[in-house]
PDB file of N, CA and C in Angstrom:
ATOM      1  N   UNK A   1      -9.164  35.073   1.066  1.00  0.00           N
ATOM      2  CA  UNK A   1      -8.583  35.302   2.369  1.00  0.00           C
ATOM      3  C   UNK A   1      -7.419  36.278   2.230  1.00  0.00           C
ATOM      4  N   UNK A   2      -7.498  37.106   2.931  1.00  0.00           N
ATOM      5  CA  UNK A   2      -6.447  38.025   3.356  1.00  0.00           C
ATOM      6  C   UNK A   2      -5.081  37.944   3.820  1.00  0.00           C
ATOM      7  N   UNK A   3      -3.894  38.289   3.352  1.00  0.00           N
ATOM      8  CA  UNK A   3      -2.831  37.720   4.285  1.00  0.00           C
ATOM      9  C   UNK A   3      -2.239  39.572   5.111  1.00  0.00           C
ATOM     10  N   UNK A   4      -1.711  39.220   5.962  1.00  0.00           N
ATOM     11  CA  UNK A   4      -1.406  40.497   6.470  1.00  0.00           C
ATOM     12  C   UNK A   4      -0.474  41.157   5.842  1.00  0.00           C
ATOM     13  N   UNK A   5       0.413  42.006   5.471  1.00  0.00           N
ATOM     14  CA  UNK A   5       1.705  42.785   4.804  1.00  0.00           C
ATOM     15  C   UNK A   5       2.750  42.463   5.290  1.00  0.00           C
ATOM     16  N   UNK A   6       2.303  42.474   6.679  1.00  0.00           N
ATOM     17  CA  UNK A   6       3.722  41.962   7.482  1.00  0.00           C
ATOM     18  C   UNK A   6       3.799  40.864   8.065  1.00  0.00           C
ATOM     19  N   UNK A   7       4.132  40.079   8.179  1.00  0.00           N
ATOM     20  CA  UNK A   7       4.479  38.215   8.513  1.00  0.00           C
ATOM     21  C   UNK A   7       5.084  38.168   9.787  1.00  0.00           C
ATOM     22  N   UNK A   8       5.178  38.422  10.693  1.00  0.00           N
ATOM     23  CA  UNK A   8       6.097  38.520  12.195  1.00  0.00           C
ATOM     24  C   UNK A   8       6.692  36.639  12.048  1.00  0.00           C
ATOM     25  N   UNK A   9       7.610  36.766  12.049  1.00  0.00           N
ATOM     26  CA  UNK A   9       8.278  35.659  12.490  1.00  0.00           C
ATOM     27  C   UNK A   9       9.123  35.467  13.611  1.00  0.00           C
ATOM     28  N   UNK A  10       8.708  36.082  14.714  1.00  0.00           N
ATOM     29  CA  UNK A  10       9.813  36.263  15.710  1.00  0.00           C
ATOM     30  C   UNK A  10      10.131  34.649  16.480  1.00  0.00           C
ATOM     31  N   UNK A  11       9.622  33.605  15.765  1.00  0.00           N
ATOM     32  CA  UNK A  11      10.311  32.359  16.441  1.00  0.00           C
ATOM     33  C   UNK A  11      11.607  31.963  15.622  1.00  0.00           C
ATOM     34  N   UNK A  12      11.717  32.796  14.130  1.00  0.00           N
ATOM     35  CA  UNK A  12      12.957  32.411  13.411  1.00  0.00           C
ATOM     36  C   UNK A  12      14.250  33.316  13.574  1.00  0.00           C
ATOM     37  N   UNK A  13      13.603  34.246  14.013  1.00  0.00           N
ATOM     38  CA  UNK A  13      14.626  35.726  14.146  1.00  0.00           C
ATOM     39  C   UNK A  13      15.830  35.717  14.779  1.00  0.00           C
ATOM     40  N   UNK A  14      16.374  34.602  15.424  1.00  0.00           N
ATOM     41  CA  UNK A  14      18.051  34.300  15.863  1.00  0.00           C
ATOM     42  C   UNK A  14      17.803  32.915  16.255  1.00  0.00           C
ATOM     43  N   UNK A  15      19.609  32.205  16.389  1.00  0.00           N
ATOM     44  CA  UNK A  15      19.514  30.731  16.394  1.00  0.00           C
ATOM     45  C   UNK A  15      18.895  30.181  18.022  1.00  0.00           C
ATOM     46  N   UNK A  16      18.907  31.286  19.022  1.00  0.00           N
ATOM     47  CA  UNK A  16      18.640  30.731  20.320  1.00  0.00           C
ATOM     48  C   UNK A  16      16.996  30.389  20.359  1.00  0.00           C
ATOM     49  N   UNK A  17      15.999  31.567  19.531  1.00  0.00           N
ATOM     50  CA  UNK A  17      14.888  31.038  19.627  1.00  0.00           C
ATOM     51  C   UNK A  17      14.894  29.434  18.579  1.00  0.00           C
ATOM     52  N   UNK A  18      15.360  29.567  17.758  1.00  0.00           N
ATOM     53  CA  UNK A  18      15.098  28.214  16.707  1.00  0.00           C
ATOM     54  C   UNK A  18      15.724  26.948  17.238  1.00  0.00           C
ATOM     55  N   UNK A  19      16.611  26.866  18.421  1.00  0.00           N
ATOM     56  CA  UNK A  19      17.249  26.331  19.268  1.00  0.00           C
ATOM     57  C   UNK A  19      16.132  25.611  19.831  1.00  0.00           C
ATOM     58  N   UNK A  20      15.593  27.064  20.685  1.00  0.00           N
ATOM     59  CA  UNK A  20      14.334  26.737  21.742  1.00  0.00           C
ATOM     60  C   UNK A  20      13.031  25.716  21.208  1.00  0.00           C
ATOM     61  N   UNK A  21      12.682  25.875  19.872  1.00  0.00           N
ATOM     62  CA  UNK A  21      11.502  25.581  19.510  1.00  0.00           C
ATOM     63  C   UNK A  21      11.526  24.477  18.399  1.00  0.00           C
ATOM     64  N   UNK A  22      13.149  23.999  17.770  1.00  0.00           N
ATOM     65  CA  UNK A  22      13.052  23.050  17.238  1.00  0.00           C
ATOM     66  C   UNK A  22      12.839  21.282  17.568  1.00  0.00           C
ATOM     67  N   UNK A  23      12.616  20.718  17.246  1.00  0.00           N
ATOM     68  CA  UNK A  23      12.018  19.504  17.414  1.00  0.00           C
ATOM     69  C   UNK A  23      12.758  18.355  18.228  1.00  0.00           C
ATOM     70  N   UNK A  24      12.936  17.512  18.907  1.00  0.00           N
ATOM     71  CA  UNK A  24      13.442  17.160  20.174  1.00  0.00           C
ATOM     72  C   UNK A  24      14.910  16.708  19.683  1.00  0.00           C
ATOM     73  N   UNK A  25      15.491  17.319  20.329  1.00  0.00           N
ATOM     74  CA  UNK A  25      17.232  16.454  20.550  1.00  0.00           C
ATOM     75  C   UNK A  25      17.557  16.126  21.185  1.00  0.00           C
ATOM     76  N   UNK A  26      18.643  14.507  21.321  1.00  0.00           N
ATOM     77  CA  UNK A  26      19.252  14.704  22.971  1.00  0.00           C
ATOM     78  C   UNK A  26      20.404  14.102  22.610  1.00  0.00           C
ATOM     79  N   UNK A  27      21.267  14.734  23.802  1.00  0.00           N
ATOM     80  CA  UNK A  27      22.683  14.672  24.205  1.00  0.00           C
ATOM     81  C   UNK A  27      22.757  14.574  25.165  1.00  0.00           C
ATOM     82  N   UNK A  28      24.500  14.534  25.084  1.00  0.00           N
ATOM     83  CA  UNK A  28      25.107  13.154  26.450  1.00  0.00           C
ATOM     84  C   UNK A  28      24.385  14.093  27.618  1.00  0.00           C
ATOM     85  N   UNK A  29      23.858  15.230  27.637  1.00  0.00           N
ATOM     86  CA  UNK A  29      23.577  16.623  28.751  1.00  0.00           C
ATOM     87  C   UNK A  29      22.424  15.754  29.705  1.00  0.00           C
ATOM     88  N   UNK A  30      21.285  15.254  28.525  1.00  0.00           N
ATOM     89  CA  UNK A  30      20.090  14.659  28.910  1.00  0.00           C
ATOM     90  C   UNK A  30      20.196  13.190  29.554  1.00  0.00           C
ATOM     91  N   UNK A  31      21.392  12.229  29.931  1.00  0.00           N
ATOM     92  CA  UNK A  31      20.772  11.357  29.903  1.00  0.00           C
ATOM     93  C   UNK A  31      21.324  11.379  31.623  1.00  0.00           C
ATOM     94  N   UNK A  32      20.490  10.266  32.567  1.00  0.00           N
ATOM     95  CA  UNK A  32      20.996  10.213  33.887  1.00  0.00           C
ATOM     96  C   UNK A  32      21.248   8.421  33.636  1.00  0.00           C
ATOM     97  N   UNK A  33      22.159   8.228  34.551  1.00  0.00           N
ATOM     98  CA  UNK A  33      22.498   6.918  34.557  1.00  0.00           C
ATOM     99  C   UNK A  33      21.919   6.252  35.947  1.00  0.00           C
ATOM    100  N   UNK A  34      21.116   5.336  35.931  1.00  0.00           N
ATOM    101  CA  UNK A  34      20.521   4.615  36.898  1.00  0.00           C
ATOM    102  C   UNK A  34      21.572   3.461  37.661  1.00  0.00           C
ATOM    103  N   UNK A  35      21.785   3.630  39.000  1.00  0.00           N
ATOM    104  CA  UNK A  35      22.605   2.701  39.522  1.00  0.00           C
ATOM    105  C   UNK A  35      21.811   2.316  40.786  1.00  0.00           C
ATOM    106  N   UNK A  36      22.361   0.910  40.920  1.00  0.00           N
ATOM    107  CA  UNK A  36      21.596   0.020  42.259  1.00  0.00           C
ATOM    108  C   UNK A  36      22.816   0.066  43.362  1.00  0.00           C
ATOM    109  N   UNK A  37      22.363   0.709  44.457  1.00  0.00           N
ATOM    110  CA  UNK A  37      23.381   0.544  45.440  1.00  0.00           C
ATOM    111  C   UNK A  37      23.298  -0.853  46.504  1.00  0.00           C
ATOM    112  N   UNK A  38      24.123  -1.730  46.654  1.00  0.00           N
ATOM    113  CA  UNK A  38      23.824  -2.427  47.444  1.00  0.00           C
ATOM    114  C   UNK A  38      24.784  -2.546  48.665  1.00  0.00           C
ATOM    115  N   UNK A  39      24.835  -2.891  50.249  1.00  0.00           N
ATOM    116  CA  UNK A  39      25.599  -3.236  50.889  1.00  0.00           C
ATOM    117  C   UNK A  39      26.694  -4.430  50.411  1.00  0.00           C
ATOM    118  N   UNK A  40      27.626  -4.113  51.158  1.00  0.00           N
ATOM    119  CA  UNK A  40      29.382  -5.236  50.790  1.00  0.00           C
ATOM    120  C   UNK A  40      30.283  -4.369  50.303  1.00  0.00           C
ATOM    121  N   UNK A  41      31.246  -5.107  50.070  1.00  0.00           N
ATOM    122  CA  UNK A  41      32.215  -4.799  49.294  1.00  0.00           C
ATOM    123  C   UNK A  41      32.593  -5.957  48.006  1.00  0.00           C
ATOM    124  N   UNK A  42      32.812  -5.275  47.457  1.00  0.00           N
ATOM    125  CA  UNK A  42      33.379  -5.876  45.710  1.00  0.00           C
ATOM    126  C   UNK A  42      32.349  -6.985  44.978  1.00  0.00           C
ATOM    127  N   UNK A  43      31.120  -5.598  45.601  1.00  0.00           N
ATOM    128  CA  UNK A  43      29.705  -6.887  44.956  1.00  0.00           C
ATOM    129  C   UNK A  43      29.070  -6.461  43.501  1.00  0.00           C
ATOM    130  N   UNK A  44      29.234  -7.188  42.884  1.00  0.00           N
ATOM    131  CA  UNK A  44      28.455  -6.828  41.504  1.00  0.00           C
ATOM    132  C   UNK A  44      27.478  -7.763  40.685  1.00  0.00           C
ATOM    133  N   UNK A  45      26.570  -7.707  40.991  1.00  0.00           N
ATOM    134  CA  UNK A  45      25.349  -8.610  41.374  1.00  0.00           C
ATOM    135  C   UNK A  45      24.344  -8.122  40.014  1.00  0.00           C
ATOM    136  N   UNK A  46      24.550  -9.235  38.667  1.00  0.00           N
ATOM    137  CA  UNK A  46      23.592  -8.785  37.726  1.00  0.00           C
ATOM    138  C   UNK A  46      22.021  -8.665  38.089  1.00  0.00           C
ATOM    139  N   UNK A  47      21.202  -7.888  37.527  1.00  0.00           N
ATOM    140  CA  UNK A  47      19.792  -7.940  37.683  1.00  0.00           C
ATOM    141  C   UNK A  47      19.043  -8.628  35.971  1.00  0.00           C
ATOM    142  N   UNK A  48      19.006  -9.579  36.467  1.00  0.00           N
ATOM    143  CA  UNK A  48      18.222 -10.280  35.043  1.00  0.00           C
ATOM    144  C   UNK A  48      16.733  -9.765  34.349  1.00  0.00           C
ATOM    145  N   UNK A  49      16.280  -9.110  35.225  1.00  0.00           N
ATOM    146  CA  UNK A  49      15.419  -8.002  34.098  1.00  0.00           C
ATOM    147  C   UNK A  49      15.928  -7.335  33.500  1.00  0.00           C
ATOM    148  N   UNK A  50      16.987  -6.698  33.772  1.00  0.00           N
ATOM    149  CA  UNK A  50      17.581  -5.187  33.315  1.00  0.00           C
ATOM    150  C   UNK A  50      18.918  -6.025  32.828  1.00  0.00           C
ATOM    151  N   UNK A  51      18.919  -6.365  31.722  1.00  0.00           N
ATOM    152  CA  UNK A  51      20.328  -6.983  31.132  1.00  0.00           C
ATOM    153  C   UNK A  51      21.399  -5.363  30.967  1.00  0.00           C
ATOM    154  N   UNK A  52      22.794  -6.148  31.217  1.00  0.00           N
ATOM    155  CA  UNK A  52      23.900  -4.567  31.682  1.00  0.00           C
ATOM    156  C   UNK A  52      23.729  -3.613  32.615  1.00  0.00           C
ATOM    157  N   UNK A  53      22.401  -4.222  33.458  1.00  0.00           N
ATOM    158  CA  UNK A  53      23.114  -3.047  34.711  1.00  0.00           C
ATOM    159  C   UNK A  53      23.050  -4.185  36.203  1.00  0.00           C
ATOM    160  N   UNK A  54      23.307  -3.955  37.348  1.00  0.00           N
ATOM    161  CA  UNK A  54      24.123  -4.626  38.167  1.00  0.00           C
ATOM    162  C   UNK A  54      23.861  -4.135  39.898  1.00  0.00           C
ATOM    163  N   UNK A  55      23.720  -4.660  40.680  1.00  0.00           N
ATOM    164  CA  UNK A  55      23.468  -4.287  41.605  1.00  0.00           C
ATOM    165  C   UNK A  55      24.845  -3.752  42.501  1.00  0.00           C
ATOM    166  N   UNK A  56      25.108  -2.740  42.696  1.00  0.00           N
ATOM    167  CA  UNK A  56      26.771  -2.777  42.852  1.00  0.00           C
ATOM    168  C   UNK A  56      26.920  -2.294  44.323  1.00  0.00           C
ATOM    169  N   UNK A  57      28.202  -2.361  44.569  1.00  0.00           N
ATOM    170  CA  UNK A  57      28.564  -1.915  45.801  1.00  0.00           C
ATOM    171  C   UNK A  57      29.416  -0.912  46.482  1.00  0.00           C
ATOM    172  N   UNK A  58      29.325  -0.024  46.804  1.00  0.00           N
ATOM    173  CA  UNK A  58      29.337   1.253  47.022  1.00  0.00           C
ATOM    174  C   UNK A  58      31.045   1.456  45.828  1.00  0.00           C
ATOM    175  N   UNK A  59      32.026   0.812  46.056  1.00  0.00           N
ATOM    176  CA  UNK A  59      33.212   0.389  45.459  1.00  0.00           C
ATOM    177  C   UNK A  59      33.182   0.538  44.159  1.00  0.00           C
ATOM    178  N   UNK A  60      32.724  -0.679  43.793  1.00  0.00           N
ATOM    179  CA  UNK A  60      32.240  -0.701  41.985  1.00  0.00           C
ATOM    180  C   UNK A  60      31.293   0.792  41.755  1.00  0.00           C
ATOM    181  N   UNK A  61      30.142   1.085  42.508  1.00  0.00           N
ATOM    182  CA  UNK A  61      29.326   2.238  42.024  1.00  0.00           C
ATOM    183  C   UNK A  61      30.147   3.781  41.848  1.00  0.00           C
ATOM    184  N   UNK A  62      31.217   3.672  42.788  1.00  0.00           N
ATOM    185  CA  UNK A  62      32.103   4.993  41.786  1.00  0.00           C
ATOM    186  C   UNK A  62      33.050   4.732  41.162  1.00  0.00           C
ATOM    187  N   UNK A  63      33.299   3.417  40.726  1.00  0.00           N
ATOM    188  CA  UNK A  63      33.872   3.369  39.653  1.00  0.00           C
ATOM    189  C   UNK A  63      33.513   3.886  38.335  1.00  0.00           C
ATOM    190  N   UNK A  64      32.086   2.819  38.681  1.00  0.00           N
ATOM    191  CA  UNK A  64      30.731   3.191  36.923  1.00  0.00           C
ATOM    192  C   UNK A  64      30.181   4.397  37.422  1.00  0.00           C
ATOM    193  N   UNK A  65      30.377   5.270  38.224  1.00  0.00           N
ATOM    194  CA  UNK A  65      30.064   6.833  38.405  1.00  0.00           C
ATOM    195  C   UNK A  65      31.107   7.481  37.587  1.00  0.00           C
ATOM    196  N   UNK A  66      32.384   7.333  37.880  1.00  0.00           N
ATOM    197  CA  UNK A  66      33.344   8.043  37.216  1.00  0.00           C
ATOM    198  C   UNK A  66      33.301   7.697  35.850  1.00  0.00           C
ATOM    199  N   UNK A  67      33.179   6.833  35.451  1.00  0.00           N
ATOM    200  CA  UNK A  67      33.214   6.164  34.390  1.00  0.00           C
ATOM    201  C   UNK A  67      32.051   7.113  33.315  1.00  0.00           C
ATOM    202  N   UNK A  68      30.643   7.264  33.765  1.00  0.00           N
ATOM    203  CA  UNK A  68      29.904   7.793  33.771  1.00  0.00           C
ATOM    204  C   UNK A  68      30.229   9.517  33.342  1.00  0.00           C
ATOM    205  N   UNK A  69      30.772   9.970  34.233  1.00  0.00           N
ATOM    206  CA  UNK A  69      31.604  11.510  34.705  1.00  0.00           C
ATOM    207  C   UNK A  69      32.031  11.853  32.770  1.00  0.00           C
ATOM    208  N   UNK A  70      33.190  10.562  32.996  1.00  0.00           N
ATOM    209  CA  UNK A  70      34.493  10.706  31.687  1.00  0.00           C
ATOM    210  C   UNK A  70      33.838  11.032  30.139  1.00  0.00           C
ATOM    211  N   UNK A  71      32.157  10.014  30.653  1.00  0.00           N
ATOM    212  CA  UNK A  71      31.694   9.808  29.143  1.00  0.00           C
ATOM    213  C   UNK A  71      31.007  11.680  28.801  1.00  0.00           C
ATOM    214  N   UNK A  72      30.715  12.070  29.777  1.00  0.00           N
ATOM    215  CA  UNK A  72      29.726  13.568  29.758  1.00  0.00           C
ATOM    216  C   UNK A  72      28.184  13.394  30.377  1.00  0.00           C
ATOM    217  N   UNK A  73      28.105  12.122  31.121  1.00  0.00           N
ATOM    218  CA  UNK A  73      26.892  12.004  31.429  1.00  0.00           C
ATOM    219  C   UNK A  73      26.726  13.147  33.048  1.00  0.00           C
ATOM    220  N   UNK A  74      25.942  13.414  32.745  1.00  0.00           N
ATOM    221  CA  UNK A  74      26.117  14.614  33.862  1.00  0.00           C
ATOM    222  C   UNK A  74      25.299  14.271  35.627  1.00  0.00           C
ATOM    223  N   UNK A  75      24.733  13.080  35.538  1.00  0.00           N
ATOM    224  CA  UNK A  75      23.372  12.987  36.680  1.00  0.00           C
ATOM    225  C   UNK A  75      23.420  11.089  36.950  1.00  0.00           C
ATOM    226  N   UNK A  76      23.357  10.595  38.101  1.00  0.00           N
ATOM    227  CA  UNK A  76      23.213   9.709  38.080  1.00  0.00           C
ATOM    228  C   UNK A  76      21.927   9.328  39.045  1.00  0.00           C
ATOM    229  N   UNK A  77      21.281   8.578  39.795  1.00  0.00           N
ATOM    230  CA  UNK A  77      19.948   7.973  39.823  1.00  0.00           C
ATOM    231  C   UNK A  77      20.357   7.070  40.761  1.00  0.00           C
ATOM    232  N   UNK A  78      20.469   7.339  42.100  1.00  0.00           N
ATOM    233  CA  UNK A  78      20.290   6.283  42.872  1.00  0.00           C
ATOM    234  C   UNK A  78      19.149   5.057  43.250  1.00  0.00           C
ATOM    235  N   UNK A  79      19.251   4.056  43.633  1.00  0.00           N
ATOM    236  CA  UNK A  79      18.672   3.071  43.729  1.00  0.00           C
ATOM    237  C   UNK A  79      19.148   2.328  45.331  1.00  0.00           C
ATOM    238  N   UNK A  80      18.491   2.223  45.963  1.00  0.00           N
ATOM    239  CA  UNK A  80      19.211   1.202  47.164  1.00  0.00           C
ATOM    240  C   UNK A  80      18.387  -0.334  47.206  1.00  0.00           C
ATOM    241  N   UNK A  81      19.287  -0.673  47.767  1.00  0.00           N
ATOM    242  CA  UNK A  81      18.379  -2.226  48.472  1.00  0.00           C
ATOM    243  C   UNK A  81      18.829  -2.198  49.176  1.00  0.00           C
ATOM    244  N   UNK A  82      18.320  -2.703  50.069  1.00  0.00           N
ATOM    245  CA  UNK A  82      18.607  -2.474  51.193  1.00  0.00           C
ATOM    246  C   UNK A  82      18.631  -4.463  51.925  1.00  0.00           C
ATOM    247  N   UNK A  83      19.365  -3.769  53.279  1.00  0.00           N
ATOM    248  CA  UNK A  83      19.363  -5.522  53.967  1.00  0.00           C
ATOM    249  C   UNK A  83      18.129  -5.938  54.583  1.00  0.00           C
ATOM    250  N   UNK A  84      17.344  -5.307  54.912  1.00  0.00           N
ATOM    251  CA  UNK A  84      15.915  -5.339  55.464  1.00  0.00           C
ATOM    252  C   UNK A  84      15.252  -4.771  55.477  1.00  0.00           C
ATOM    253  N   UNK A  85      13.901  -5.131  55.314  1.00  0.00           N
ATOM    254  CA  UNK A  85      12.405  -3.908  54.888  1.00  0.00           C
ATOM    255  C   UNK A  85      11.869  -4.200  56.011  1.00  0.00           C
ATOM    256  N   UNK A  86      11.174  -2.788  56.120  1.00  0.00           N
ATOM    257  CA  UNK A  86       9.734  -3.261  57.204  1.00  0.00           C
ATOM    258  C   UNK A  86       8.565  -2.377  56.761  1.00  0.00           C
ATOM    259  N   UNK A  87       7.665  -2.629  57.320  1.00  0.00           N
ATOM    260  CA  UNK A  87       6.332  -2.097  56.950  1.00  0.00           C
ATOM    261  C   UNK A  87       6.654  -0.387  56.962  1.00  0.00           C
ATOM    262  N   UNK A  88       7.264   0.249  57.477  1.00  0.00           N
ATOM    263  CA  UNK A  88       7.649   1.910  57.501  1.00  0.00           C
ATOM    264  C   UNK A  88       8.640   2.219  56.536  1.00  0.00           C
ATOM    265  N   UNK A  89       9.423   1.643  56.097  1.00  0.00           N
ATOM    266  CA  UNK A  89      10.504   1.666  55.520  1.00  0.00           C
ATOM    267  C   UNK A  89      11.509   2.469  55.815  1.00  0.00           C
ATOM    268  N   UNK A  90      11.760   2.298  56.962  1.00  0.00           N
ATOM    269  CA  UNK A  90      12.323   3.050  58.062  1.00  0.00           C
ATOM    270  C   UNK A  90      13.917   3.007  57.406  1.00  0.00           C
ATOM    271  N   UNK A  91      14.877   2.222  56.501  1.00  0.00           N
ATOM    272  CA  UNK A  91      15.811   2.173  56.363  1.00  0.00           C
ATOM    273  C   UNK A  91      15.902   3.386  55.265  1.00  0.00           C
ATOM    274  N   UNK A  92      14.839   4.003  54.141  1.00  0.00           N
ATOM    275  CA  UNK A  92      14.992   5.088  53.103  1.00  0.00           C
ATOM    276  C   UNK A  92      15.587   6.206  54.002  1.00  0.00           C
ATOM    277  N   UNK A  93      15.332   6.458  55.401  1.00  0.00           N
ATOM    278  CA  UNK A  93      15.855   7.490  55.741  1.00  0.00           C
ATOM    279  C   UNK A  93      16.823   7.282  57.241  1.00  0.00           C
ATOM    280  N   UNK A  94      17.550   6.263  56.999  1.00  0.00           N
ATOM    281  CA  UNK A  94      18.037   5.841  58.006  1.00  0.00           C
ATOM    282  C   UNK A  94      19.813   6.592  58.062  1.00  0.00           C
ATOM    283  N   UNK A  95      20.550   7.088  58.942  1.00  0.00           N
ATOM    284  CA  UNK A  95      21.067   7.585  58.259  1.00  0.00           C
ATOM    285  C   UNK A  95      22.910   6.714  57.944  1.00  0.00           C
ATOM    286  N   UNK A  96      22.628   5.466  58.419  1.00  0.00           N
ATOM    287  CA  UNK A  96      23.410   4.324  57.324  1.00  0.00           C
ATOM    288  C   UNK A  96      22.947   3.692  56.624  1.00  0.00           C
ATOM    289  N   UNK A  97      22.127   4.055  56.079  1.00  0.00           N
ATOM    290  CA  UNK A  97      21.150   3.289  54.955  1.00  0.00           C
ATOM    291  C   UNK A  97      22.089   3.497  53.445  1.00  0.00           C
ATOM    292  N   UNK A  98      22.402   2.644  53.069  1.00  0.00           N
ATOM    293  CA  UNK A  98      22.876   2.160  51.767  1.00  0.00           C
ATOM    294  C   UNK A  98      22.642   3.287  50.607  1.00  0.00           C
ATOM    295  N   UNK A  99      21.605   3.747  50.786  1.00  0.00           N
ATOM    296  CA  UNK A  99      21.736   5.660  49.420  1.00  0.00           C
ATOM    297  C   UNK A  99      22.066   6.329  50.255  1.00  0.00           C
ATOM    298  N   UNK A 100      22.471   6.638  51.488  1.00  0.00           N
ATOM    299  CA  UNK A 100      22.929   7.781  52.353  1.00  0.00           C
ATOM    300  C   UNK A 100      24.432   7.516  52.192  1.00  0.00           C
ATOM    301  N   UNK A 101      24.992   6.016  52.361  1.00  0.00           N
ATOM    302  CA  UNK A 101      26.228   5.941  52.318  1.00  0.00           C
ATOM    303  C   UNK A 101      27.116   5.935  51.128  1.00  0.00           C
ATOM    304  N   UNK A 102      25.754   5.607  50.110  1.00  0.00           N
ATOM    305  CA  UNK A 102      26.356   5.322  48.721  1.00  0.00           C
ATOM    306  C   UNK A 102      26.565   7.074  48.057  1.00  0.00           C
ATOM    307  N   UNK A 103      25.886   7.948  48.565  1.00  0.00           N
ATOM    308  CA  UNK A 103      25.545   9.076  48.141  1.00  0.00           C
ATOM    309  C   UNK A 103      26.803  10.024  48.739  1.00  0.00           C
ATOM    310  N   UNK A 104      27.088   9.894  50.084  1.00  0.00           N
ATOM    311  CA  UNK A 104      28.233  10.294  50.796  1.00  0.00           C
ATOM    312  C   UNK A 104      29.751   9.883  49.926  1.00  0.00           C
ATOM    313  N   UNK A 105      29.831   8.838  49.598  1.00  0.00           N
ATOM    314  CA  UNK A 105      30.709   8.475  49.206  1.00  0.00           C
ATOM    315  C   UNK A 105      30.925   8.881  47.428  1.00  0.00           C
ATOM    316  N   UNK A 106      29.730   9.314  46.812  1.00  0.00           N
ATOM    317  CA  UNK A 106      29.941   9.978  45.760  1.00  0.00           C
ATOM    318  C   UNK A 106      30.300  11.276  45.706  1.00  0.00           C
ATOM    319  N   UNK A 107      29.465  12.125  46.839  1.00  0.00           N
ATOM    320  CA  UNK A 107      30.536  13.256  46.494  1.00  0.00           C
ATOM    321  C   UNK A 107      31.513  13.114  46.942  1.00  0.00           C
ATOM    322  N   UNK A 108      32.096  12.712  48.028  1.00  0.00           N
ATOM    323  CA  UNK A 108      33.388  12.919  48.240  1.00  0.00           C
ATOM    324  C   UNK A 108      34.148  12.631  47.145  1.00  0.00           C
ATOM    325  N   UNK A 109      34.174  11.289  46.454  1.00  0.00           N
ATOM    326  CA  UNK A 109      34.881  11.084  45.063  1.00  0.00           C
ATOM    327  C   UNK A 109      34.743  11.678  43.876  1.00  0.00           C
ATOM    328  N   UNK A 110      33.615  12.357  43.615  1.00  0.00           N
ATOM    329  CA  UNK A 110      32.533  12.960  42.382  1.00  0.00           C
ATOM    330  C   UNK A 110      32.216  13.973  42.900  1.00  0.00           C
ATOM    331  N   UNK A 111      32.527  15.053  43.112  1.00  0.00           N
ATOM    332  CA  UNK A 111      32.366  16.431  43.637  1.00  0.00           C
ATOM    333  C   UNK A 111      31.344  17.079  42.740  1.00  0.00           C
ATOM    334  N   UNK A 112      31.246  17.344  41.527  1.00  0.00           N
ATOM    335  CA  UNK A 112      30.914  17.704  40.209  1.00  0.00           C
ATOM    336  C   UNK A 112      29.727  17.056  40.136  1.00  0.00           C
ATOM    337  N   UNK A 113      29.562  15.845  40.527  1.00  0.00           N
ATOM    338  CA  UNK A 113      28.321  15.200  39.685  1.00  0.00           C
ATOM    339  C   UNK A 113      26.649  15.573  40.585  1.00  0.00           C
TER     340      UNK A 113
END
């Protein structure tokens, strides 16, 4: 078998391609933090499937947003529950619905995130 004279390596040829194409990394850049928004105030309501995370209330949720912010986590993941379902689920886009208010109230505090 033949090899060619010249070898092109243009995936090694500077650190941004070897960056691009080396094998998976992750940092604080990649991760989003999942939070449960719930109606009240000063509610922090464990979820026993999910041991350490908490059903929180708009209050507590920018706290552990900021908190979040400080560490370098860059994205967080809303979640609502809401006080009542119905067959439409007319409250996901309601516009006091518990991720509308919880979401309002993050940027205003969390501008950045």
């Amino acid at each position: 078998m033949l090899f060619p004279d010249y070898r092109p390596r243009r995936l090694r040829q500077n650190e941004a391609f070897r960056r691009m194409i080396r094998e998976t990394h992750l940092s604080v850049d990649d991760f989003i933090l999942p939070l449960f928004a719930i109606n009240g105030s000063d509610v922090q309501n464990p979820i026993p499937s999910m041991p350490g995370h908490f059903q929180l209330s708009v209050d507590h949720l920018i706290k552990t947003a900021a908190s979040a912010v400080d560490l370098g986590i860059p994205a967080v993941m809303l979640f609502g529950i809401p006080q009542a379902k119905d067959p439409l689920g007319t409250r996901a886009y309601a516009d006091d619905g518990i991720v509308q208010k919880a979401t309002r109230a993050l940027k205003d505090k969390l501008p950045d995130l």
